[in-house]
Structures are given as structure tokens and as C-alpha cells.
N, C-alpha and C. Protein backbone atom coordinates (compact mmCIF):
# COMPACT_ATOMS: atom_id res chain seq x y z
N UNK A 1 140.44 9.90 109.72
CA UNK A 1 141.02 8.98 108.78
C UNK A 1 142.36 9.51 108.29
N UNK A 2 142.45 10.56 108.08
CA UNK A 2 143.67 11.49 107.71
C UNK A 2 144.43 11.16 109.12
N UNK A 3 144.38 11.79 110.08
CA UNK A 3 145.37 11.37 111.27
C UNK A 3 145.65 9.71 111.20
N UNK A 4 144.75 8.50 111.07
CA UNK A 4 145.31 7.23 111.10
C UNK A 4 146.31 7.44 109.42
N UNK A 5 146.25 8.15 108.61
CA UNK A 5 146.79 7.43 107.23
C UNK A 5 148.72 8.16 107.61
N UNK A 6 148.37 9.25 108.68
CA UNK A 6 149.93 9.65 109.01
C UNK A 6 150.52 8.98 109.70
N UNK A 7 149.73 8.41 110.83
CA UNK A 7 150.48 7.88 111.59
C UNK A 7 150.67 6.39 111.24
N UNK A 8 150.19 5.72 110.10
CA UNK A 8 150.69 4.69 109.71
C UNK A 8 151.84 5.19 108.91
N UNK A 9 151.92 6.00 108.27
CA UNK A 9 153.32 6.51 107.02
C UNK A 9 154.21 6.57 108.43
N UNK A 10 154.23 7.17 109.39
CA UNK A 10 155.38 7.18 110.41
C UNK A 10 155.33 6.54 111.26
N UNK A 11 155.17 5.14 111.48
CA UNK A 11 155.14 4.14 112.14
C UNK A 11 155.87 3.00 110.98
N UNK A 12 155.54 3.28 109.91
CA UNK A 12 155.70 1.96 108.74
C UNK A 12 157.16 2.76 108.34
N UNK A 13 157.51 3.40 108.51
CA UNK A 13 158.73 3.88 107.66
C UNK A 13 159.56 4.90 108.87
N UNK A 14 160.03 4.24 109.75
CA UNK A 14 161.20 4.50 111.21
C UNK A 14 162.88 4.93 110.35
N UNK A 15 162.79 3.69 109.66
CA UNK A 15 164.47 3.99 109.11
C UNK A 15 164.40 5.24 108.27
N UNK A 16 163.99 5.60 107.54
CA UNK A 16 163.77 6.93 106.00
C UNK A 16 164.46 7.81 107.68
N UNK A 17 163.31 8.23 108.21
CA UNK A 17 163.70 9.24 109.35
C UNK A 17 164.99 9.03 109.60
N UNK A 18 165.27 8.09 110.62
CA UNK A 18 166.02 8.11 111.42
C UNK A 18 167.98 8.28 111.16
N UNK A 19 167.96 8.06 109.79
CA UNK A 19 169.04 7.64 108.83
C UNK A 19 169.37 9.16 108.52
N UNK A 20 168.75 9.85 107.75
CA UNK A 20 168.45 11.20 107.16
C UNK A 20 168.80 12.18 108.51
N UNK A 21 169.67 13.03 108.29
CA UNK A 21 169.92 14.41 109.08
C UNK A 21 169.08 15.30 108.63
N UNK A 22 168.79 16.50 109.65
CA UNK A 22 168.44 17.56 108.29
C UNK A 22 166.93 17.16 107.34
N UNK A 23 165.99 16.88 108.07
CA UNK A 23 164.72 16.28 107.42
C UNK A 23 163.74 16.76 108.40
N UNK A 24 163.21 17.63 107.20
CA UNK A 24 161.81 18.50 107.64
C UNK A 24 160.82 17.30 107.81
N UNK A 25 159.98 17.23 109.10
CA UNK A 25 159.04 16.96 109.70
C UNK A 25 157.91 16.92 108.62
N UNK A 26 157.94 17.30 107.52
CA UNK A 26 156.29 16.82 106.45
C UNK A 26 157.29 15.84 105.46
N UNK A 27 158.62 15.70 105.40
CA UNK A 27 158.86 14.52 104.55
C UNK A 27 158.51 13.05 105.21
N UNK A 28 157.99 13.10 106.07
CA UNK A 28 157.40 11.82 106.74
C UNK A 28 156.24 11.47 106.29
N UNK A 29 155.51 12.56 105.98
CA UNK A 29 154.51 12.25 105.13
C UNK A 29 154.58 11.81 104.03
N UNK A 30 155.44 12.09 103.42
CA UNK A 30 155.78 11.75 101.78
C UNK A 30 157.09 10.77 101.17
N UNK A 31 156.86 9.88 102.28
CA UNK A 31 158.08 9.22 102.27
C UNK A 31 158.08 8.22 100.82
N UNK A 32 156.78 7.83 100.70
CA UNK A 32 157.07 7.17 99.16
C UNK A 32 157.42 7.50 98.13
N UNK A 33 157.05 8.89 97.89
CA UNK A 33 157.45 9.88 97.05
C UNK A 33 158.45 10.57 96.98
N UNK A 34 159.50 10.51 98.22
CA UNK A 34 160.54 11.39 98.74
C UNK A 34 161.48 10.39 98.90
N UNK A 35 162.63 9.80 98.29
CA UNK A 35 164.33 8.83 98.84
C UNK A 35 164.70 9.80 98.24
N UNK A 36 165.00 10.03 100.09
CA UNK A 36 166.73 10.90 100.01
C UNK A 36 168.28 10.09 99.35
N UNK A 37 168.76 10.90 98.58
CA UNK A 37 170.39 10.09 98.64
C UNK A 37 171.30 10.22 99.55
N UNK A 38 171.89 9.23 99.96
CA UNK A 38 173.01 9.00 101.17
C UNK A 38 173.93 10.11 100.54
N UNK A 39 174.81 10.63 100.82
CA UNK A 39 175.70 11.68 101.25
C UNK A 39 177.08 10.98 101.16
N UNK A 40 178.17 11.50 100.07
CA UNK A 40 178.98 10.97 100.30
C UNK A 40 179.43 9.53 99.94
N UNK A 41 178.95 8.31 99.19
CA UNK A 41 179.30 7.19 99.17
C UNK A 41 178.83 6.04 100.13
N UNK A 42 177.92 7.07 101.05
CA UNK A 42 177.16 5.92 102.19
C UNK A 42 176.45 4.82 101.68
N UNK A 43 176.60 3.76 102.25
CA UNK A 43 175.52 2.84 101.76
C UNK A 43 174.91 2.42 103.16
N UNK A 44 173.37 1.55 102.44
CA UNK A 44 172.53 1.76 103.66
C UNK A 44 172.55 0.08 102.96
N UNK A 45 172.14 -0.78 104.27
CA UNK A 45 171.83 -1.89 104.55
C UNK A 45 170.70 -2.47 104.81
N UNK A 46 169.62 -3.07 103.93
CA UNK A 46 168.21 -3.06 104.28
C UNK A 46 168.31 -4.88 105.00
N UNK A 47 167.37 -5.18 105.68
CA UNK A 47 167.85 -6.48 106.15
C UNK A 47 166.22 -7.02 106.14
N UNK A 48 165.83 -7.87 105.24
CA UNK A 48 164.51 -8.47 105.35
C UNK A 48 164.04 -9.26 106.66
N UNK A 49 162.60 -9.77 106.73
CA UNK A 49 162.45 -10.14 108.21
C UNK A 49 162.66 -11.19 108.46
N UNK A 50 163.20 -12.18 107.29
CA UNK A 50 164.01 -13.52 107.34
C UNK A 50 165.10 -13.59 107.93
N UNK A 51 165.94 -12.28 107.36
CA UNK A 51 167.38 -12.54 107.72
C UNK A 51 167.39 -12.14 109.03
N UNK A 52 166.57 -10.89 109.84
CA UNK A 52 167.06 -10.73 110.63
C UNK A 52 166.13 -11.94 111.75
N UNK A 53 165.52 -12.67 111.29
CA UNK A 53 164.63 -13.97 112.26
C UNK A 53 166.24 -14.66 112.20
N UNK A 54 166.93 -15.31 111.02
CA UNK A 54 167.73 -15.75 110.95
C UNK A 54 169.16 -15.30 112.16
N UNK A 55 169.27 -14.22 112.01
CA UNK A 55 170.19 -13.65 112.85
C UNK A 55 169.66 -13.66 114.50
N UNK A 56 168.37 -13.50 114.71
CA UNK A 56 168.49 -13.94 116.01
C UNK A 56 168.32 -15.14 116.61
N UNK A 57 168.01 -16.41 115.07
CA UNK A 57 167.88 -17.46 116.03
C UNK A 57 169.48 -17.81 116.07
N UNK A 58 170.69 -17.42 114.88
CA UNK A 58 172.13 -17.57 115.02
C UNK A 58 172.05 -17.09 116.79
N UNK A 59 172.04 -15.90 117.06
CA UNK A 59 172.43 -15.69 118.01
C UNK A 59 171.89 -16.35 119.37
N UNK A 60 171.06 -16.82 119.36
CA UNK A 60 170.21 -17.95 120.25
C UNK A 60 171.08 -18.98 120.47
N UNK A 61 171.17 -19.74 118.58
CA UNK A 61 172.48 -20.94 118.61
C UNK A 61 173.76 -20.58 119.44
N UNK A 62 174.28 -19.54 119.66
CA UNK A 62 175.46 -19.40 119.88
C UNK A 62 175.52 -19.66 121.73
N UNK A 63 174.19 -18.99 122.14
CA UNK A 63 174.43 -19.12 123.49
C UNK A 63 173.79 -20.61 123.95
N UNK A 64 173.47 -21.68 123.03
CA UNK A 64 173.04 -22.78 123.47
C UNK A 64 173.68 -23.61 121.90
N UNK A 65 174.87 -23.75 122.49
CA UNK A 65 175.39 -24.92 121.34
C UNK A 65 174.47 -26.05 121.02
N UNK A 66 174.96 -26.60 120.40
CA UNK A 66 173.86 -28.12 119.93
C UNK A 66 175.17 -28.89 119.64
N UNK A 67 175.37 -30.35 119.98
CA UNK A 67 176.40 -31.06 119.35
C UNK A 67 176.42 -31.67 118.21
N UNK A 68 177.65 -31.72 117.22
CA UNK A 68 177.65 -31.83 115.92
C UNK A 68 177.32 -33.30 115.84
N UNK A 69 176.86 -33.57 114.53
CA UNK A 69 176.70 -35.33 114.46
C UNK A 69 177.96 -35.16 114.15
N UNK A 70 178.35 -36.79 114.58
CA UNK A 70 179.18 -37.72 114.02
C UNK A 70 179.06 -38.11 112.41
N UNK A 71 180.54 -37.64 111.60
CA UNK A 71 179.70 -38.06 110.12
C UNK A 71 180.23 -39.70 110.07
N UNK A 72 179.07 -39.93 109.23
CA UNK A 72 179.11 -41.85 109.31
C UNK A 72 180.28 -42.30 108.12
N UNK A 73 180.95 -43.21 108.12
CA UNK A 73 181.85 -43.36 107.27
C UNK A 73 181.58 -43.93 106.00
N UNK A 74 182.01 -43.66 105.21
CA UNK A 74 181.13 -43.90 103.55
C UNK A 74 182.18 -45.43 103.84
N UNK A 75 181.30 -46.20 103.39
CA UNK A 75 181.43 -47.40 103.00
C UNK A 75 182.46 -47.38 101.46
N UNK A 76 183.68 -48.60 101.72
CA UNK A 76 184.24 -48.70 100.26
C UNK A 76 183.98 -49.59 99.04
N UNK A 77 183.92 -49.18 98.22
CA UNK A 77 183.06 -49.54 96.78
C UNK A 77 183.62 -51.10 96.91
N UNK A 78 182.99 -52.48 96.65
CA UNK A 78 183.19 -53.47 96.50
C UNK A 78 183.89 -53.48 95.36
N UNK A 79 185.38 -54.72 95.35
CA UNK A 79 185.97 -54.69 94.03
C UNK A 79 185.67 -56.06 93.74
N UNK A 80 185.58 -56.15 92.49
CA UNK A 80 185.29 -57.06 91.67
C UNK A 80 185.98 -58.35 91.16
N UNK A 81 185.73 -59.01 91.48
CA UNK A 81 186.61 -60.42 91.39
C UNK A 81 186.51 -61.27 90.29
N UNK A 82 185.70 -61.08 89.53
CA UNK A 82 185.21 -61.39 88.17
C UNK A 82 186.92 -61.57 87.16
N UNK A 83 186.79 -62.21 86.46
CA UNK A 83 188.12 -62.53 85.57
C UNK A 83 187.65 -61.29 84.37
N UNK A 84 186.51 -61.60 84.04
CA UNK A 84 186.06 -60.47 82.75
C UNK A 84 186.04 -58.82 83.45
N UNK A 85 186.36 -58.68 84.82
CA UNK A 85 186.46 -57.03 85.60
C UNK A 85 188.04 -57.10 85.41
N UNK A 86 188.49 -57.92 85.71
CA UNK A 86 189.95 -57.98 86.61
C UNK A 86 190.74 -57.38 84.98
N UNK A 87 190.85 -58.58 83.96
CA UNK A 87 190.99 -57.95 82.84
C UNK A 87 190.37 -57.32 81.83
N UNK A 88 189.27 -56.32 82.27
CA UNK A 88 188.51 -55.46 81.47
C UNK A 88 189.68 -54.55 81.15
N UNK A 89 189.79 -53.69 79.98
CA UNK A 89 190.51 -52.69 79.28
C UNK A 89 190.75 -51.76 80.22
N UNK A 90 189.99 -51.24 80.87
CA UNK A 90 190.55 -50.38 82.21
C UNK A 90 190.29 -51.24 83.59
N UNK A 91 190.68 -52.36 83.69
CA UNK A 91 190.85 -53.09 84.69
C UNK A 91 192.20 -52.39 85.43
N UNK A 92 191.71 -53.47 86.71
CA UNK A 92 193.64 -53.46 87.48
C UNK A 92 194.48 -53.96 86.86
N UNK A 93 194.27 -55.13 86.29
CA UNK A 93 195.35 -55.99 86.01
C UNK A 93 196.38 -55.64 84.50
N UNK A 94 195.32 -54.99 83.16
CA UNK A 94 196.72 -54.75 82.08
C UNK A 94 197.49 -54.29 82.42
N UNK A 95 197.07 -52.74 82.57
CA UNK A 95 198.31 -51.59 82.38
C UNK A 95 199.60 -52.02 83.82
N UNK A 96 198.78 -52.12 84.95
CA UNK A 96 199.48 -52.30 85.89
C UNK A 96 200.59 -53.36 85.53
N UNK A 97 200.20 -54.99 85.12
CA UNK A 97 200.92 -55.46 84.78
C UNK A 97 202.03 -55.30 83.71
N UNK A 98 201.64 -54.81 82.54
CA UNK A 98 202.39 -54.66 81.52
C UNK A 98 203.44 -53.20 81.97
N UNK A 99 202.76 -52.68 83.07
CA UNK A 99 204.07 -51.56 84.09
C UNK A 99 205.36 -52.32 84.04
N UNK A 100 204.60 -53.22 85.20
CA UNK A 100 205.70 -54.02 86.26
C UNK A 100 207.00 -54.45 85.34
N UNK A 101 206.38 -55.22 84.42
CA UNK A 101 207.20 -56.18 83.54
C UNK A 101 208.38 -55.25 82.56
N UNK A 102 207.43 -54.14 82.02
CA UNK A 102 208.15 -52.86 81.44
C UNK A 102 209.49 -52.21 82.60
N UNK A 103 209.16 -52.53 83.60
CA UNK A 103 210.10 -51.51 84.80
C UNK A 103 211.16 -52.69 84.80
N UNK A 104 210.91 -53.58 85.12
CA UNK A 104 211.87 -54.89 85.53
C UNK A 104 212.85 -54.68 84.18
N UNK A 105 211.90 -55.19 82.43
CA UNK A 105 212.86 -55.51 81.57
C UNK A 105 213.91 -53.82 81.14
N UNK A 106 213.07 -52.79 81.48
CA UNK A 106 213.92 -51.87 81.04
C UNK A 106 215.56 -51.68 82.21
N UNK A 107 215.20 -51.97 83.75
CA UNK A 107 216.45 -51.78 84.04
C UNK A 107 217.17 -53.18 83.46
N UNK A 108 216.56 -54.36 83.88
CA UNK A 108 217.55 -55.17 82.90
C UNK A 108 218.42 -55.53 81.80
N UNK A 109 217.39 -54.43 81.18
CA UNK A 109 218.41 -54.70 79.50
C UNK A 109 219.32 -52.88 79.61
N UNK A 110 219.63 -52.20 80.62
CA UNK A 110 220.44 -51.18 80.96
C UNK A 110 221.68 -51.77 81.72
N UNK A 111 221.34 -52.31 82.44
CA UNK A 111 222.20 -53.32 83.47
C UNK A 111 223.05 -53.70 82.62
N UNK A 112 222.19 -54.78 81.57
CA UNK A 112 223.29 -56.03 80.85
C UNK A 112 223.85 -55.03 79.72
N UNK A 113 222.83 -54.28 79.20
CA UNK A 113 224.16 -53.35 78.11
C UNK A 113 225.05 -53.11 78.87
N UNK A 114 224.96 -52.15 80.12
CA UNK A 114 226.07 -51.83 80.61
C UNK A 114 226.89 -52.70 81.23
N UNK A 115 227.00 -53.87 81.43
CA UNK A 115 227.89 -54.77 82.23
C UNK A 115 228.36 -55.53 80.95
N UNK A 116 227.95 -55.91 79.36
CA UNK A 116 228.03 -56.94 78.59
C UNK A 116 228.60 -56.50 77.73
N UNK A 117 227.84 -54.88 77.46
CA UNK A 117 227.79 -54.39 76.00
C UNK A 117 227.28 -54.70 74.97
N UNK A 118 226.06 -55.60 75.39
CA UNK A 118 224.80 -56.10 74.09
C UNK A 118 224.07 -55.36 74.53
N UNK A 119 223.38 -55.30 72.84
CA UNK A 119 222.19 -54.17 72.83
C UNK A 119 220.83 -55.36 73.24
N UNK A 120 219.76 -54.60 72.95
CA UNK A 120 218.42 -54.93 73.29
C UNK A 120 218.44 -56.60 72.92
N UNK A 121 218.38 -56.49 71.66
CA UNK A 121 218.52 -57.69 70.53
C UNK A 121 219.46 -58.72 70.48
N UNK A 122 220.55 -58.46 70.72
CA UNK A 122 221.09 -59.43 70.84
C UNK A 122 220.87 -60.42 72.46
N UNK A 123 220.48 -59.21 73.65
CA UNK A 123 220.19 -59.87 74.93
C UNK A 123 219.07 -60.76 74.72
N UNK A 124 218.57 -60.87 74.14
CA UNK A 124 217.02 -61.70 73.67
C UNK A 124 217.39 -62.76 72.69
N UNK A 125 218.42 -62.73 72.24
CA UNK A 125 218.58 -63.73 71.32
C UNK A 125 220.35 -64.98 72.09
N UNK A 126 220.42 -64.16 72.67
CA UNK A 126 221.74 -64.89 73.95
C UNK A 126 220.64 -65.61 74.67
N UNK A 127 219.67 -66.20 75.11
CA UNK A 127 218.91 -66.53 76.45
C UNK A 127 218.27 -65.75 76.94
N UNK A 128 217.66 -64.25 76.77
CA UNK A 128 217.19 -63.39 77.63
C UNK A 128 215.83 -63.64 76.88
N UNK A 129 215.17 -64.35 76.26
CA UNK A 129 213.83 -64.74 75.59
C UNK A 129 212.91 -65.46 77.04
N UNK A 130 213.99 -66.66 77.10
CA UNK A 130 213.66 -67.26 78.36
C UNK A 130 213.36 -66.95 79.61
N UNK A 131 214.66 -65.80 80.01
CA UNK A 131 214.16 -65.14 81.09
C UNK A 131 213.51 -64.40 81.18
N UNK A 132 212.75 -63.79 79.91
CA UNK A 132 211.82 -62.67 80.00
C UNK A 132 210.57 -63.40 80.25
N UNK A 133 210.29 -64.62 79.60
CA UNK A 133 209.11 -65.50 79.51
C UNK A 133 208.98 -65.86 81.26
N UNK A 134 209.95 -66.34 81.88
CA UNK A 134 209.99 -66.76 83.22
C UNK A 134 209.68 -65.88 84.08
N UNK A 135 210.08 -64.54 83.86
CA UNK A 135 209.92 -63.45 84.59
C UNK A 135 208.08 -62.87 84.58
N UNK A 136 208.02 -62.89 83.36
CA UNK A 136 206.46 -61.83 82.82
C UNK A 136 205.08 -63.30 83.46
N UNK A 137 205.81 -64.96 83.90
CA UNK A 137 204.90 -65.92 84.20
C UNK A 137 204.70 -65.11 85.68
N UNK A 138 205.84 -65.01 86.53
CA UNK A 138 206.15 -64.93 88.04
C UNK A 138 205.38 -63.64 88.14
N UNK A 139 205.80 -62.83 87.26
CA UNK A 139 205.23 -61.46 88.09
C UNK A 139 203.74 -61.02 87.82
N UNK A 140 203.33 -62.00 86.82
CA UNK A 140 201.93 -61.60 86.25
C UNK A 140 200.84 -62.37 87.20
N UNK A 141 201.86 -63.61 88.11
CA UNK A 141 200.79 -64.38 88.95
C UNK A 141 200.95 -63.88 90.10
N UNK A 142 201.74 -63.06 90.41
CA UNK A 142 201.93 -62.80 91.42
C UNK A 142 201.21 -61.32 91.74
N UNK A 143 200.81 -60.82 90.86
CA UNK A 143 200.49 -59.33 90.69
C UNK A 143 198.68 -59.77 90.50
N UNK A 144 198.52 -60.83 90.28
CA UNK A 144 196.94 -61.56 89.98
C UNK A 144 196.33 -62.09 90.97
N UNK A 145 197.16 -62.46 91.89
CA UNK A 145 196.62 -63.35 93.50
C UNK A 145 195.81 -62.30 94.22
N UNK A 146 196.82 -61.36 94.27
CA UNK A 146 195.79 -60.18 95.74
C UNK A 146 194.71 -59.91 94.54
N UNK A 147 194.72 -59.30 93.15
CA UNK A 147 193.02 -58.79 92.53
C UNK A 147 192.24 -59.70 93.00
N UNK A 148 192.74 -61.10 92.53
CA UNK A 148 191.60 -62.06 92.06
C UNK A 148 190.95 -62.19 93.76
N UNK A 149 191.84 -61.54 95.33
CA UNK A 149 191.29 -61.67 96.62
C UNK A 149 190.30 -60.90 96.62
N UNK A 150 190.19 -60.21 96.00
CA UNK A 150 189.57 -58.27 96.22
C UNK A 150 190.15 -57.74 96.80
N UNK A 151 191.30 -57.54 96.92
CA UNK A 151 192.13 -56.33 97.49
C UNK A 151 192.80 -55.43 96.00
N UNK A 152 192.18 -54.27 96.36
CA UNK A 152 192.49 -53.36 95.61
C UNK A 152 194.35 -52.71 95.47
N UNK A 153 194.57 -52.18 94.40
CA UNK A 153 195.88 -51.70 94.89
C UNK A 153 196.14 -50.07 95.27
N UNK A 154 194.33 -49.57 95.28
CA UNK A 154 194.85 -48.13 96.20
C UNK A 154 194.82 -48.70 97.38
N UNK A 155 194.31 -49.43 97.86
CA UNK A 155 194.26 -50.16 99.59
C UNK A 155 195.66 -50.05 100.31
N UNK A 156 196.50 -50.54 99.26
CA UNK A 156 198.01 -50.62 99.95
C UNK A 156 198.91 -50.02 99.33
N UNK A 157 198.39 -48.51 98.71
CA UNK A 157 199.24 -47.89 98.25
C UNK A 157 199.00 -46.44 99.60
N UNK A 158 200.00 -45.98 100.20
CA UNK A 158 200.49 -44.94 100.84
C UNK A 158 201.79 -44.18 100.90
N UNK A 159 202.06 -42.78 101.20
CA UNK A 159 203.68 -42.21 100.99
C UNK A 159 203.57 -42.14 100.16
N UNK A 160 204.96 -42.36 99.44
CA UNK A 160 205.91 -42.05 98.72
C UNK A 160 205.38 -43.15 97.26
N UNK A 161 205.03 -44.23 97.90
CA UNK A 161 204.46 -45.61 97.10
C UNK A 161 203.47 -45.84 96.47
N UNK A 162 202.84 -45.21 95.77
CA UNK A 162 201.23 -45.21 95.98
C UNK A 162 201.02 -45.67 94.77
N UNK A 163 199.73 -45.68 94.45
CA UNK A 163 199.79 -46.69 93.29
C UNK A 163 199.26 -46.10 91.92
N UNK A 164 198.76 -44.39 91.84
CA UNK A 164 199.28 -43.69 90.91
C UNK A 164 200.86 -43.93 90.67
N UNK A 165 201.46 -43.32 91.35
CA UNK A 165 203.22 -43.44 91.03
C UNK A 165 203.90 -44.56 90.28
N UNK A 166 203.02 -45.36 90.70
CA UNK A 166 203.37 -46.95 89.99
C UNK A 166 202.94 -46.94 88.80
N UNK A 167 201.89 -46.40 88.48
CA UNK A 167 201.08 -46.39 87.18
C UNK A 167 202.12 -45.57 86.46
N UNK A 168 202.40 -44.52 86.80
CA UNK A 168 203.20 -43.10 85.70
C UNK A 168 204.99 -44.15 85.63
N UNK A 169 205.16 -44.68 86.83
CA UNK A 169 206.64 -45.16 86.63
C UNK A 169 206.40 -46.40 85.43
N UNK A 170 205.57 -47.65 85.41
CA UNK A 170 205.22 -48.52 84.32
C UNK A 170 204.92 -47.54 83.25
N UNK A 171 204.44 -46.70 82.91
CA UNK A 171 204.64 -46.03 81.22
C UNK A 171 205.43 -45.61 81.09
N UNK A 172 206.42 -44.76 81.55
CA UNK A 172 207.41 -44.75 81.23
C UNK A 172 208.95 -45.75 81.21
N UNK A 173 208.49 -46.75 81.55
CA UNK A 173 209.47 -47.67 81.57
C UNK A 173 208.80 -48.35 79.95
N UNK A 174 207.26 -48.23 79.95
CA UNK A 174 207.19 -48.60 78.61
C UNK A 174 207.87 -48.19 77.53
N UNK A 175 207.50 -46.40 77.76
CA UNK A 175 208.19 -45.72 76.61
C UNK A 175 209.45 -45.95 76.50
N UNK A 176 210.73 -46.19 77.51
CA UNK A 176 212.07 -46.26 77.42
C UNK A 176 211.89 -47.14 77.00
N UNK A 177 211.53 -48.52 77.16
CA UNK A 177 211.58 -49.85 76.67
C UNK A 177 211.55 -49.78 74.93
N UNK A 178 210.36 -49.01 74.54
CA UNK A 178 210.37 -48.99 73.02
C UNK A 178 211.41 -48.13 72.58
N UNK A 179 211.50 -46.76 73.14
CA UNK A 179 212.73 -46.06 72.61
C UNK A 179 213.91 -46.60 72.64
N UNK A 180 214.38 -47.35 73.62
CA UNK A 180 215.29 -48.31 73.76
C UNK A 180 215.78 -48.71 72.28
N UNK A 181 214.67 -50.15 72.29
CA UNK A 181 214.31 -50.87 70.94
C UNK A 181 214.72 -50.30 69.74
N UNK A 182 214.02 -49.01 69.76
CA UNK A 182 213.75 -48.49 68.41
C UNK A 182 215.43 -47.97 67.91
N UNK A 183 215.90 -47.20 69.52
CA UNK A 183 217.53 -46.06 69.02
C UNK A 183 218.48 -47.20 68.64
N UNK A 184 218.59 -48.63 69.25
CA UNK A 184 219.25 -49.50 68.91
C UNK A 184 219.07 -49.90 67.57
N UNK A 185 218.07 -50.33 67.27
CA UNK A 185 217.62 -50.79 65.86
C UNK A 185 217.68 -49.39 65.06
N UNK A 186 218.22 -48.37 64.85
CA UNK A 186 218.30 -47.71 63.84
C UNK A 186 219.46 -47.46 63.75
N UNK A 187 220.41 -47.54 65.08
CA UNK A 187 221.81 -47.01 65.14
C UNK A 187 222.79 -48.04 64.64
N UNK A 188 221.96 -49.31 65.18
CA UNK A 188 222.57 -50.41 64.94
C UNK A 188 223.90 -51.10 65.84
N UNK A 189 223.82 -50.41 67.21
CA UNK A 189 224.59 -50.73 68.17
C UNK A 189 224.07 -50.82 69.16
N UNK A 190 224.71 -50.30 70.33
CA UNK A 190 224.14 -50.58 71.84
C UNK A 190 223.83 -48.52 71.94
N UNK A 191 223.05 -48.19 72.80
CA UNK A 191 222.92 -47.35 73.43
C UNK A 191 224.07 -46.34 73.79
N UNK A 192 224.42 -47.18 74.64
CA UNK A 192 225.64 -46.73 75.68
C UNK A 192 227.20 -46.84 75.13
């Protein structure tokens, strides 16, 4: 019984030995009781019988590829055609619109200061009431046809064009628009 209990301690424990220089022949016996320290900064690598099942079925895979699936294409989110979606508060249609109209009237009323020399206020009170009204009808129906199709406006936004960019260029044509407004009405002249 003594000879089977050794030769299981040195059968069950190959690495302790084999790793270790310099190891008297009865530390095999006492291997539970006996870890040597590595020498130097060595480190030892224990590898469970998962990983190394794992590692040889990798290496199996390697000499018998398998072909990759095809990934299936995610389907795009249905847009909503609903009048109560279209102008919901984070719909397509406010901000985008109230962009457009913001981009148009701010180079316009830069244009006509600079070609007229009227400020904001007075261009709105010359006839530019009218054309703003005519303008904000055209571009608001026209900017309403493709939602109300379901065509989205990331669909046909690409490059340089896209329809973030459009979003950041309409607020800031907002903000100039009011700063506009506001530097005129305090200065009490034109801008420029």
C-alpha cells in the first residue's frame, strides 16, 4: 500500500519534478508539503484541462477551417408617418425645419444689410414680412413631402452632407439669427 501511495505522488505530480533542478529524489514524496520557489523572477504557467482541451481542439480548427456565416443584414427601423410622430418634439420635422428657414433668413438679412444697408427690422417692415411668410410656406412643404413618404433624412444624408451637419448648421443660423436681432436692436443700427 505504501509503494501504490508513492507511486501515485509521482505519477500525479510530473511538473513539481520536472521544472525544479537540483531536487533530491524523496522530495517527490513530499510534494504537497514541499513548493519550491522559482529562481530568479521565473514564472510558471499552470494550464487547466479545459484550456488545454481548448487549445487542442483550436489547433484541430486550424488544420480544418470551417466557413464563416454570412452575417444577415439588420433590417431598418420603420419610420413613422403619423402627423403626431412627424411633429412630435423630437420629431424630424421642428428643429430640422425651423434649421432650414433659420439658414435661408440669416444669409438673407446679411445679403440685404450688406447690399441695402437695412438692419434686421427695418428689412421686415420694407416687404421682407411677406417674403419670409412665402418662403417658411415653400420650404416647410417641401421639407414635409419626403417625411410624410417615410423617407428618413439619414437615408439621404452622405459625405460632406449629412444630416447631423444640417442639424448643427440650422442652430447656429438660429443663434446668429437672434444675435443678429438682438446687436441691432440694442445698437440701434445695422451690424455692418
Amino acid at each position: 500500500m505504501a509503494s501504490s501511495a508513492v507511486m501515485q505522488t509521482l505519477l500525479a505530480t510530473p511538473v513539481a519534478g520536472s521544472l525544479v533542478k537540483n531536487q533530491s529524489r524523496v522530495s517527490h514524496l513530499f510534494s504537497a508539503t514541499y513548493v519550491p520557489r522559482p529562481r530568479g523572477g521565473a514564472s510558471r504557467r499552470v494550464l487547466c484541462k479545459a484550456e488545454l482541451d481548448d487549445k487542442m481542439n483550436s489547433e484541430e480548427k486550424i488544420a480544418t477551417p470551417t466557413p464563416t456565416p454570412t452575417p444577415t443584414p439588420t433590417p431598418k427601423p420603420k419610420v413613422s408617418k403619423k402627423f403626431s410622430d412627424v411633429f412630435a418634439f423630437s420629431g424630424p420635422a421642428p428643429e430640422r425645419i425651423n434649421g432650414r428657414l433659420a439658414m435661408i433668413g440669416f444669409v438673407a438679412a446679411m445679403a440685404v444689410e450688406l447690399s441695402k444697408g437695412q438692419d434686421l427690422f427695418s428689412q421686415i417692415s420694407n416687404g421682407g414680412g411677406t417674403w419670409f411668410v412665402g418662403t417658411s410656406i415653400l420650404l416647410s412643404v417641401a421639407s414635409l413631402i419626403p417625411l410624410f413618404k417615410g423617407v428618413s433624412v439619414e437615408s439621404k444624408s452622405d459625405g460632406f452632407m449629412t444630416s447631423d451637419a444640417e442639424m448643427w448648421n440650422g442652430r447656429f443660423a438660429m443663434l446668429g439669427l437672434v444675435a443678429l436681432a438682438c446687436t441691432e436692436y440694442v445698437s440701434g443700427g445695422t451690424l455692418l
